[in-house]
Protein backbone atom coordinates (compact mmCIF):
# COMPACT_ATOMS: atom_id res chain seq x y z
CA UNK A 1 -57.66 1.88 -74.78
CA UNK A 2 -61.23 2.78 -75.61
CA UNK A 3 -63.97 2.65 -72.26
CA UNK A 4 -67.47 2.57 -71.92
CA UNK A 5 -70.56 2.80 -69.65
CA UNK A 6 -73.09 -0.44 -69.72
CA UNK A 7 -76.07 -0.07 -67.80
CA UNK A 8 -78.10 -2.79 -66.30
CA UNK A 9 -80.60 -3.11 -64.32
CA UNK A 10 -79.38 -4.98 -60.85
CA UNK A 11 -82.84 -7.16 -60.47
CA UNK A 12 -82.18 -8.55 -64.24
CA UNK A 13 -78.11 -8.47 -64.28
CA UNK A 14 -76.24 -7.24 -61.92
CA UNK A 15 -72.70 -6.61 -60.69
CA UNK A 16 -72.55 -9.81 -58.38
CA UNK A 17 -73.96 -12.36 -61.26
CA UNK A 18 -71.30 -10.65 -63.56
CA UNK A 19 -68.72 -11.33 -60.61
CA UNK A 20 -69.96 -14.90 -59.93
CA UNK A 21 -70.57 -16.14 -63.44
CA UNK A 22 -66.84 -14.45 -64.48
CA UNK A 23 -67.89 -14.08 -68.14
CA UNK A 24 -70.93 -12.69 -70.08
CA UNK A 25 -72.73 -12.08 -73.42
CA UNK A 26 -73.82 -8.52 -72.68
CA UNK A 27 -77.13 -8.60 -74.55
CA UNK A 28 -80.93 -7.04 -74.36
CA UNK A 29 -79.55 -3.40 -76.01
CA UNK A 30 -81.75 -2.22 -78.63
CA UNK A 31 -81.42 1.46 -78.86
CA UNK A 32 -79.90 2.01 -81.96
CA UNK A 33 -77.10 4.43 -80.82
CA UNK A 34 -76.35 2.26 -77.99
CA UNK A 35 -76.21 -0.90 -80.79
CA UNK A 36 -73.75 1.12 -82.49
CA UNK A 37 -71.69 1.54 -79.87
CA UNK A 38 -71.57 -2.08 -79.03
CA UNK A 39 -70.76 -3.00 -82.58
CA UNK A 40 -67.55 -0.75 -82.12
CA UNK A 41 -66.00 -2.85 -78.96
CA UNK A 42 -62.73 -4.93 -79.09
CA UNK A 43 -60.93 -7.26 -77.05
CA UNK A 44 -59.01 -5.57 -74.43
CA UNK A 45 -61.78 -2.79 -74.22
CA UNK A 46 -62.89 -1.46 -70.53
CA UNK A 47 -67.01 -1.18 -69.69
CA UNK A 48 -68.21 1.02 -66.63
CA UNK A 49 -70.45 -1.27 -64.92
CA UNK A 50 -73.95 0.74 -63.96
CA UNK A 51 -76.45 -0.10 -61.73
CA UNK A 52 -79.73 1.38 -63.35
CA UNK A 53 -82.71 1.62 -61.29
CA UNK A 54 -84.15 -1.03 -59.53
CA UNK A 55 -87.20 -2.48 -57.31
CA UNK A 56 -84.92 -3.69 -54.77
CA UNK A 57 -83.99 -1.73 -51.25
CA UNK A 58 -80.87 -3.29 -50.97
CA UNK A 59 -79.43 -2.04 -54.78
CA UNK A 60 -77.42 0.87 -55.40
CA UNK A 61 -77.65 3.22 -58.55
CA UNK A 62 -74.14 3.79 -59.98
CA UNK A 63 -71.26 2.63 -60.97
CA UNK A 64 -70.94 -0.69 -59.13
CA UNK A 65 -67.88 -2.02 -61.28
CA UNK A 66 -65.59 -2.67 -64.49
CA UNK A 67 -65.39 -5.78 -67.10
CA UNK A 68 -63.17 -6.22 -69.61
CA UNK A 69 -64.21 -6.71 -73.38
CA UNK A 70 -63.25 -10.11 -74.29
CA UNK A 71 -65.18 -10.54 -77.84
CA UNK A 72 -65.78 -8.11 -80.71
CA UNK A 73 -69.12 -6.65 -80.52
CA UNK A 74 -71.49 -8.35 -82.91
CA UNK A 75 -75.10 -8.69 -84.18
CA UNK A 76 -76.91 -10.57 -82.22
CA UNK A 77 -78.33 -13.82 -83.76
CA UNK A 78 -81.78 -13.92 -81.81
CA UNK A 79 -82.38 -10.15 -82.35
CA UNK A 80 -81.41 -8.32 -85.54
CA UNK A 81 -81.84 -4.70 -84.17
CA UNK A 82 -79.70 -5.85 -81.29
CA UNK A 83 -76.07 -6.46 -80.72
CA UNK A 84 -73.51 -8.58 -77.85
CA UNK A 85 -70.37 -8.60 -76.68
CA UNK A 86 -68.86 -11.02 -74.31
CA UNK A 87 -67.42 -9.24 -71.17
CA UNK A 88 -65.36 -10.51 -68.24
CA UNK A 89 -65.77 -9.17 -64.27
CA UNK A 90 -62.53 -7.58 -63.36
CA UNK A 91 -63.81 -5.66 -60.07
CA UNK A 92 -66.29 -3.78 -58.09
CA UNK A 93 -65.96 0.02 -57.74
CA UNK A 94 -66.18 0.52 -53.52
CA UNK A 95 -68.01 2.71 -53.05
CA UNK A 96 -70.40 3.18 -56.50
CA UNK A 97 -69.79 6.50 -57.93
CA UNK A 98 -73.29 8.20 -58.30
CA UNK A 99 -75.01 9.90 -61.29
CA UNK A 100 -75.39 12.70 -58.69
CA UNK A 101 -71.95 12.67 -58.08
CA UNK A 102 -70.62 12.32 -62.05
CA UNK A 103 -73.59 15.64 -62.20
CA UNK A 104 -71.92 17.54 -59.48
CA UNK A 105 -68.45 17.31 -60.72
CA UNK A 106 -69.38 19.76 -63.33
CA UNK A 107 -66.80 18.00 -66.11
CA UNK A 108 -69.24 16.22 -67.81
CA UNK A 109 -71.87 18.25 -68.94
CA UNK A 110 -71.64 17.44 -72.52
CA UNK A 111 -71.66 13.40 -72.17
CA UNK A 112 -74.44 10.89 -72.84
CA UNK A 113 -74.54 9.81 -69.15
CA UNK A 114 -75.88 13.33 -68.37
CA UNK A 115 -77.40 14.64 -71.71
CA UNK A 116 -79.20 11.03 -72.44
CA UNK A 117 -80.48 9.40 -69.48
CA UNK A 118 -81.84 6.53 -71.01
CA UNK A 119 -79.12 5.68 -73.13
CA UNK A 120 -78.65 2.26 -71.84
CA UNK A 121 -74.39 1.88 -73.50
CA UNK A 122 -72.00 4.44 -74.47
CA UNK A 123 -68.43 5.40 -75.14
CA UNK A 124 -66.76 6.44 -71.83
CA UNK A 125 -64.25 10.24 -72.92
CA UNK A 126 -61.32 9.85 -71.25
CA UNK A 127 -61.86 13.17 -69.00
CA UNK A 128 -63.96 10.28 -66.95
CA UNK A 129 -61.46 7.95 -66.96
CA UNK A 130 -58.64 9.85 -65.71
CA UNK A 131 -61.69 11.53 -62.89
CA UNK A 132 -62.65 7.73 -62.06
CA UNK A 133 -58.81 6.93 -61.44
CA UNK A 134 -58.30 9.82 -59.17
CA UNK A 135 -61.67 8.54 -57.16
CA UNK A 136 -60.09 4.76 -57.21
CA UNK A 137 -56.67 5.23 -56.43
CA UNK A 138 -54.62 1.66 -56.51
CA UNK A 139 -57.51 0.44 -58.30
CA UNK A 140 -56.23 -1.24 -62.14
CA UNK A 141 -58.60 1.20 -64.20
């Protein structure tokens, strides 16, 4: 099953609305790399949920949590150099795993998260999977 990282900045969309509402149209992505990567998602998909940074004290940066893709991606109607996907909460990731921590690892060198900071979506290689299992055990990743 294909993963992926979503970033988000907590102050517009965070990991508690996604958890509250239950279901989202993941939207606001423009990059085109990162709209290309949208357009390839599928039901039964996995997103990293990552808090980008933010203007509030109380937010962490990281990986906060996982959704489920419920919805092929798509263009989006209001936007035509953007694309959406719908997305369903399935958990938060206690405690967030860090960019500095995902850096320090040393195993992913060679992945958008640490090449392309700014890249707001991308596909997730399964090296980080399996490393995101080991740092969740019990947890359905």
């Amino acid at each position: 099953m294909p993963y992926y990282l979503a970033k988000t900045d907590p102050d517009t969309y965070s990991i508690g609305d996604l958890e509250r509402e239950k279901q989202t149209v993941w939207d606001g992505v423009t990059n085109p790399q990162a709209v290309k990567t949208i357009l390839k998602m599928e039901p039964g998909d996995r997103v990293f949920i990552y808090h980008s940074g933010s203007n509030s004290a109380a937010s962490v940066t990281g990986i906060v949590g996982l959704a489920a893709v419920r919805s092929a991606g798509r263009p989006d109607p209001k936007n035509p150099k953007s694309a959406v996907v719908d997305v369903a909460y399935l958990g938060r990731l206690e405690p967030p795993t860090s960019l500095a921590e995902v850096k320090q690892s040393g195993r992913f060198d060679d992945w958008a998260l640490v090449r392309q900071g700014r890249l707001s979506t991308m596909a997730a290689p399964e090296k980080f999977v399996e490393w995101m299992r080991g740092r969740y055990p019990g947890k359905k990743i």
